[in-house]
Protein backbone atom coordinates (compact mmCIF):
# COMPACT_ATOMS: atom_id res chain seq x y z
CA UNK A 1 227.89 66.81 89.05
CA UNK A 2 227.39 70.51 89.79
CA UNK A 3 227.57 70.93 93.16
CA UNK A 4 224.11 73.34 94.59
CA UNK A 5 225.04 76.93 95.60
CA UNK A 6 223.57 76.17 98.91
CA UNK A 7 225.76 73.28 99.92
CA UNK A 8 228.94 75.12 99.25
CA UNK A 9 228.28 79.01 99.11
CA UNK A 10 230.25 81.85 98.12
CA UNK A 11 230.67 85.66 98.72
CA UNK A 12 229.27 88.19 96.21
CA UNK A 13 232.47 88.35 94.92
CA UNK A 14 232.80 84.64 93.87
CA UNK A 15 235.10 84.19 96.69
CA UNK A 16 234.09 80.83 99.45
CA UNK A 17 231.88 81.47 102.24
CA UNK A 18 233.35 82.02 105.43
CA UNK A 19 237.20 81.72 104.18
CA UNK A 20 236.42 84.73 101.86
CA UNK A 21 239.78 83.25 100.01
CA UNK A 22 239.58 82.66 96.11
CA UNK A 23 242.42 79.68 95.21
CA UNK A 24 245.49 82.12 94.11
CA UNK A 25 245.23 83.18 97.92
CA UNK A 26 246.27 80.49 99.32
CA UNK A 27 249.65 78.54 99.41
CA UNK A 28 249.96 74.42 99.38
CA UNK A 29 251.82 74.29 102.76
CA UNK A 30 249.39 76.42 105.54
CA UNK A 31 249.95 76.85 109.03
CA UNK A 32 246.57 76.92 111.16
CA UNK A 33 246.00 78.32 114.64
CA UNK A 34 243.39 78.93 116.35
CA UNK A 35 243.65 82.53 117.70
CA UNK A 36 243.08 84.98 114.55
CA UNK A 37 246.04 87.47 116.88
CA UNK A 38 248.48 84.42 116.28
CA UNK A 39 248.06 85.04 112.20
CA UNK A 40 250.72 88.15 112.35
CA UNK A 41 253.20 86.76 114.73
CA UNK A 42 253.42 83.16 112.38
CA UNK A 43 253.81 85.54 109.40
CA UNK A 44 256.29 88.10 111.22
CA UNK A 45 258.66 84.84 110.49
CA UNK A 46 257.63 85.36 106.41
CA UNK A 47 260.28 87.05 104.31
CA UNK A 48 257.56 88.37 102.17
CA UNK A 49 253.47 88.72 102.90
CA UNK A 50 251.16 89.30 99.43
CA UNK A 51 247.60 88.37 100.79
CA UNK A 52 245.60 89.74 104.21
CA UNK A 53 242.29 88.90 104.10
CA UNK A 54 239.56 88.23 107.04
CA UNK A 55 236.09 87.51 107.31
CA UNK A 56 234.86 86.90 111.25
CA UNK A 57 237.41 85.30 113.31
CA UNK A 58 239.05 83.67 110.40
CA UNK A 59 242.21 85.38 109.19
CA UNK A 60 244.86 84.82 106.56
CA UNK A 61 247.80 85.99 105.93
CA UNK A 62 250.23 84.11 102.50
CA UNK A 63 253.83 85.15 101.59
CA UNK A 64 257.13 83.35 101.05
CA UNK A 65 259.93 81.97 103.37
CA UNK A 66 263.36 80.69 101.93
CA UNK A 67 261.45 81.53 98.35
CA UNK A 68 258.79 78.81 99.41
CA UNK A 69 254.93 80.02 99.40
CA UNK A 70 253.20 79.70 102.78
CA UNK A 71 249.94 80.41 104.36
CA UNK A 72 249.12 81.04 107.69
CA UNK A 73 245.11 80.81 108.70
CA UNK A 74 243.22 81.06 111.64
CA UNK A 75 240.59 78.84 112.51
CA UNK A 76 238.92 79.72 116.29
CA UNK A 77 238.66 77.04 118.51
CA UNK A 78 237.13 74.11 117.79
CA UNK A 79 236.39 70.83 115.98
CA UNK A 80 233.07 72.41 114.50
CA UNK A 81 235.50 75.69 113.18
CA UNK A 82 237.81 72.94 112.09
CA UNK A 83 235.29 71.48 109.88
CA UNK A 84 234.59 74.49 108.07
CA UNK A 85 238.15 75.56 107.27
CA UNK A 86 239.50 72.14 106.52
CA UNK A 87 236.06 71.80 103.81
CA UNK A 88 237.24 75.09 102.17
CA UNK A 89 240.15 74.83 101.75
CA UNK A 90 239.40 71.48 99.82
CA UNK A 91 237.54 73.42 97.99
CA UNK A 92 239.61 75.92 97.11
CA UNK A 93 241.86 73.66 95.04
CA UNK A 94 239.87 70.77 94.34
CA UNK A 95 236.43 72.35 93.67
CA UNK A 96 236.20 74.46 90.12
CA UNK A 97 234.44 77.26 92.20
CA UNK A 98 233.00 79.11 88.68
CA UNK A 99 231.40 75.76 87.95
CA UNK A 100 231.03 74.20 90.68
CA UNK A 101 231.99 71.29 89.95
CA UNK A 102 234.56 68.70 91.43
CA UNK A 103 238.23 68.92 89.50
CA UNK A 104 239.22 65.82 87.75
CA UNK A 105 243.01 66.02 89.21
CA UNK A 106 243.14 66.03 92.88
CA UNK A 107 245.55 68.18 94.51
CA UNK A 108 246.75 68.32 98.36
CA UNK A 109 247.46 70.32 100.72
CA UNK A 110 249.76 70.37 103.91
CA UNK A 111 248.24 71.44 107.36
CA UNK A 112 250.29 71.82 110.01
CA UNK A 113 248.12 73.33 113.18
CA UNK A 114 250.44 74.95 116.04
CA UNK A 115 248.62 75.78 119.39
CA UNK A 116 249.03 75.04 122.84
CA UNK A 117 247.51 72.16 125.02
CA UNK A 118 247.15 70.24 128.43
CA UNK A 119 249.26 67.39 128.82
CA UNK A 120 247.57 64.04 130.42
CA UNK A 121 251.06 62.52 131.89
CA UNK A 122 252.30 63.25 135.24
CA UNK A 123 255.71 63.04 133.55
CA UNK A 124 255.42 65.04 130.19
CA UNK A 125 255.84 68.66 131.73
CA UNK A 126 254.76 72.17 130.48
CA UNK A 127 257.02 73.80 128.18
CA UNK A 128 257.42 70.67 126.12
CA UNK A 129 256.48 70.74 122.43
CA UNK A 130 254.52 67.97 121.81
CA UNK A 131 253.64 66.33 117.74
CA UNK A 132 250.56 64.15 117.49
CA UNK A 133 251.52 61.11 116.60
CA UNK A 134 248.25 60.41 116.48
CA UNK A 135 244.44 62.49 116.73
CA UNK A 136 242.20 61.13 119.82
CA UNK A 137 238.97 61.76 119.02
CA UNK A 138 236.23 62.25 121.70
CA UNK A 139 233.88 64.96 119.59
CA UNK A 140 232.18 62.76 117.34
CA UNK A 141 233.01 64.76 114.27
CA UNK A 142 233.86 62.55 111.90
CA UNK A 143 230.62 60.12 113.13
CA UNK A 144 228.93 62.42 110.50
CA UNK A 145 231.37 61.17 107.62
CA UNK A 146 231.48 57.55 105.50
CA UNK A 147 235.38 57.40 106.55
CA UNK A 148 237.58 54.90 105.93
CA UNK A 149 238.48 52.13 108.63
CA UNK A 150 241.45 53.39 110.22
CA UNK A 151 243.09 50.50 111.40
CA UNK A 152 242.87 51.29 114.93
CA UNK A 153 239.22 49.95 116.31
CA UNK A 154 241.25 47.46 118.94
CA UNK A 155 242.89 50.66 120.96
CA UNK A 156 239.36 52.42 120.47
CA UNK A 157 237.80 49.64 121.92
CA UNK A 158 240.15 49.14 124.67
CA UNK A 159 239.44 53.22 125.65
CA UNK A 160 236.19 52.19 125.42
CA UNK A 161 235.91 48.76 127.41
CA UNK A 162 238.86 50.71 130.18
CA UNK A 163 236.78 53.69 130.64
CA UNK A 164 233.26 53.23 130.66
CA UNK A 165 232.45 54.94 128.33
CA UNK A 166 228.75 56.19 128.33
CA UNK A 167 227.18 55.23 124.84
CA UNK A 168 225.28 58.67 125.49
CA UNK A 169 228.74 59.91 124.76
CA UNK A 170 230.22 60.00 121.19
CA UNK A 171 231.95 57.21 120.10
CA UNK A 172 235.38 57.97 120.06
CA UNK A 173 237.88 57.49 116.93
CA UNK A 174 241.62 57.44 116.21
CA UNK A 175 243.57 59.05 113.41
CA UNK A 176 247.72 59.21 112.30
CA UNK A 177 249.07 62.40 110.96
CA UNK A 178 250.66 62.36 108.20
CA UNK A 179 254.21 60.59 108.70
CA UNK A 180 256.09 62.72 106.34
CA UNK A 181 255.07 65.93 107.78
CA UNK A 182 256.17 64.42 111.00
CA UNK A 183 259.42 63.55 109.36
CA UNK A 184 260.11 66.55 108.05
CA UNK A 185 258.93 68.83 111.02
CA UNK A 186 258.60 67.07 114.25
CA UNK A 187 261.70 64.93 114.12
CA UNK A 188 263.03 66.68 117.34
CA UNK A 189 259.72 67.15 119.03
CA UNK A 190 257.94 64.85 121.58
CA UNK A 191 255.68 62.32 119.98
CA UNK A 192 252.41 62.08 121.41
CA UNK A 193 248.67 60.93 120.78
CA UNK A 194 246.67 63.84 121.21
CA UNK A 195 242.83 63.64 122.82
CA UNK A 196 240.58 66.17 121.18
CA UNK A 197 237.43 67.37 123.23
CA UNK A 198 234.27 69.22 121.99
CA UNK A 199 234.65 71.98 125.11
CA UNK A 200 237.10 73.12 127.42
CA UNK A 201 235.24 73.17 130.60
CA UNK A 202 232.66 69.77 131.00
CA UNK A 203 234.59 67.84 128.38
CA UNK A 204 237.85 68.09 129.69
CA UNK A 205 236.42 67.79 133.36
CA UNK A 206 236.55 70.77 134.06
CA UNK A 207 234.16 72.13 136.79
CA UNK A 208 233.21 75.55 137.46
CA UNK A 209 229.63 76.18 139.11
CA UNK A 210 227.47 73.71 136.60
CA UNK A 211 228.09 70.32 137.82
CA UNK A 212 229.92 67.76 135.55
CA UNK A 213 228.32 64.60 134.85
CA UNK A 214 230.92 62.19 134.53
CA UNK A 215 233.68 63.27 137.51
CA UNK A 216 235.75 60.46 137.12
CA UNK A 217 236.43 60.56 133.15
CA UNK A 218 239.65 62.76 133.56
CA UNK A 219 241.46 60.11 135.79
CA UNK A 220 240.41 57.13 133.73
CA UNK A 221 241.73 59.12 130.48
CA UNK A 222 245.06 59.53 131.65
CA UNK A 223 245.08 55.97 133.65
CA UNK A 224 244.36 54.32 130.07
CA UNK A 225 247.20 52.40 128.81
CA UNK A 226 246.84 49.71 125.99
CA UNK A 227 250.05 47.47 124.89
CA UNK A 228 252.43 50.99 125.96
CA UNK A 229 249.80 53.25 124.09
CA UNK A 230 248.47 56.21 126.53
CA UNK A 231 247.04 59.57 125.64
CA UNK A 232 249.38 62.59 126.49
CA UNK A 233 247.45 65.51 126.21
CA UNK A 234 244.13 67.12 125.46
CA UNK A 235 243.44 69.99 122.99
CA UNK A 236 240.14 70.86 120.76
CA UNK A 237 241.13 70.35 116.97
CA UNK A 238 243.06 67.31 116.08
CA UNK A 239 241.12 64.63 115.47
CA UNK A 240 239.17 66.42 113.36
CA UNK A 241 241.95 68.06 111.74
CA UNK A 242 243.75 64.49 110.82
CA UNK A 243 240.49 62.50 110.11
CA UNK A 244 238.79 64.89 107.78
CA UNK A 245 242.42 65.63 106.30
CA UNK A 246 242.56 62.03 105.58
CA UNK A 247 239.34 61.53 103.64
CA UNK A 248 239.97 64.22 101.87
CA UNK A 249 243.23 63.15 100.76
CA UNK A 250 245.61 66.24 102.30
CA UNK A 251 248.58 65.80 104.76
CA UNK A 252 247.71 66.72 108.65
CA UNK A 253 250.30 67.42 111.45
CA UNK A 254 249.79 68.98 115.21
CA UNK A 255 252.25 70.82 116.75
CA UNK A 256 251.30 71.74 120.58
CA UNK A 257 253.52 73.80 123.32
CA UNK A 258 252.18 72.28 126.51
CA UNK A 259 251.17 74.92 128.86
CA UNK A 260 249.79 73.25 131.59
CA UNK A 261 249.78 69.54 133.56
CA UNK A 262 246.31 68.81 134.38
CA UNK A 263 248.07 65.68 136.54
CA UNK A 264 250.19 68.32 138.81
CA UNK A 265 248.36 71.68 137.94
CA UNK A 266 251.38 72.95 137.06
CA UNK A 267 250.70 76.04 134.50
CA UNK A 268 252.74 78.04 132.03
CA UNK A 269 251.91 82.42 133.42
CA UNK A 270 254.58 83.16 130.35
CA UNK A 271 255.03 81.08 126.95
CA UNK A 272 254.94 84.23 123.88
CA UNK A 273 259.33 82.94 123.69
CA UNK A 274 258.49 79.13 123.66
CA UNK A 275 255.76 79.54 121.14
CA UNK A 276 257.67 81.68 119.23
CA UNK A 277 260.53 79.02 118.95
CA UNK A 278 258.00 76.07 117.68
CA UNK A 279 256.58 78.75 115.01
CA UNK A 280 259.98 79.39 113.58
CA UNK A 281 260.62 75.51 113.71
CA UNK A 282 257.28 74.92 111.75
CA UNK A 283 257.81 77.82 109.37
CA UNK A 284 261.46 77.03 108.27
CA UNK A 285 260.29 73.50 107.85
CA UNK A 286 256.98 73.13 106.41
């Protein structure tokens, strides 16, 4: 089936949308971040860089480390941003873009997003680099999707059933990340089960001058506890990141250096050296 011009577009050059990548750009193991100034200091740890390319706040930079090809990409902030990049860089390597048509052989990709994040957990304190076990998802992303049952309705339901939660809100979801990128990279980081957002102010209860609706979310999030399982921190991409990963058959990881404690208010003013450690962990390893 030829896939309509308007469903996936493309650049005047032939080159996808908003990427404005063509496939040879891009390496199997990519790095995401959110802020498009992070691109350069993930590939300062490169030993080589052969592609720059940008279009809006979505930059790329591909070269080699230890002789292995690697791609660093920025995405913005978000789960809607997330979409977007995760859907074309499917399509990159699984979508004949000439054509446009889907490839007969699948082929995957590994994802590993680095950022920084909130932790939930009175005793998991800034400066801690934190994998996600598992993505949290409050955004309602993947609500749009036919996706797979994940296996984990009963600690959904329990968030659900311990919280209140307001069926005006999305229905929340839970994905893993891929265990052998966890393996492989995280093995000496804190495990964690990451609660994605769709905001940083009103979402993560967060009140500035416009009133919040639901004051007493926050403290029921990090109260929730089902059978040892409790969320440790809050961020903007995972879930999204892992579930639409997982449907379309690539390998997700998140790698967070917790800046702040929204339990104690304790904040990170300084973090470029900490940040900089985790990137040359996740580049020598991915």
């Amino acid at each position: 089936m030829k896939i309509p011009a308007s469903e996936l577009p493309k650049q005047a050059s032939g080159a996808i949308y908003h990427l404005n990548l063509f496939p040879e750009d891009i390496a199997d193991n990519i790095i995401l971040v959110g802020d498009p100034g992070r691109v350069p200091m993930v590939s300062s740890h490169f030993d080589t860089i052969d592609v720059k390319k940008s279009n809006r706040e979505l930059f790329t930079h591909t070269g080699t480390k230890n002789g292995k090809r690697i791609s660093v990409i920025s995405t913005g902030m978000g789960t809607d941003n997330i979409e977007i990049v995760v859907t074309e860089l499917d399509a990159l390597v699984n979508v004949d873009l000439p054509t446009m048509t889907i490839k007969e052989q699948h082929h995957t990709l590994n994802l590993v997003r680095i950022g920084t994040s909130g932790s939930l957990q009175k005793d998991i304190s800034p400066n801690t680099i934190l994998a996600s076990k598992f993505g949290f998802g409050l955004d309602g992303l993947l609500q749009f999707y036919e996706n797979q049952d994940d296996n984990y309705e009963e600690v959904v339901k329990a968030f659900v059933d311990d919280t209140g939660w307001n069926e005006r809100l999305p229905y929340p979801y839970c994905v893993p990340c891929s265990e052998e990128l966890f393996q492989r990279i995280a093995y000496d980081m804190t495990p964690g089960i990451t609660c994605t957002a769709p905001g940083f102010f009103a979402p993560q209860n967060r009140e500035i001058r416009a009133k919040i609706k639901y004051p007493e979310l926050k403290h029921k999030i990090e109260e929730f506890n089902y059978n040892g399982i409790r969320l440790t921190n809050m961020e903007m991409e995972c879930s999204a990141l892992y579930g639409l990963s997982k449907l379309l058959g690539h390998n997700a990881l998140t790698c967070c250096l917790l800046i702040a404690n929204r339990v104690t208010g304790a904040y990170l003013d300084e973090y470029h050296d900490q940040m900089d450690d985790m990137v040359e962990k996740v580049v020598s390893r991915i």
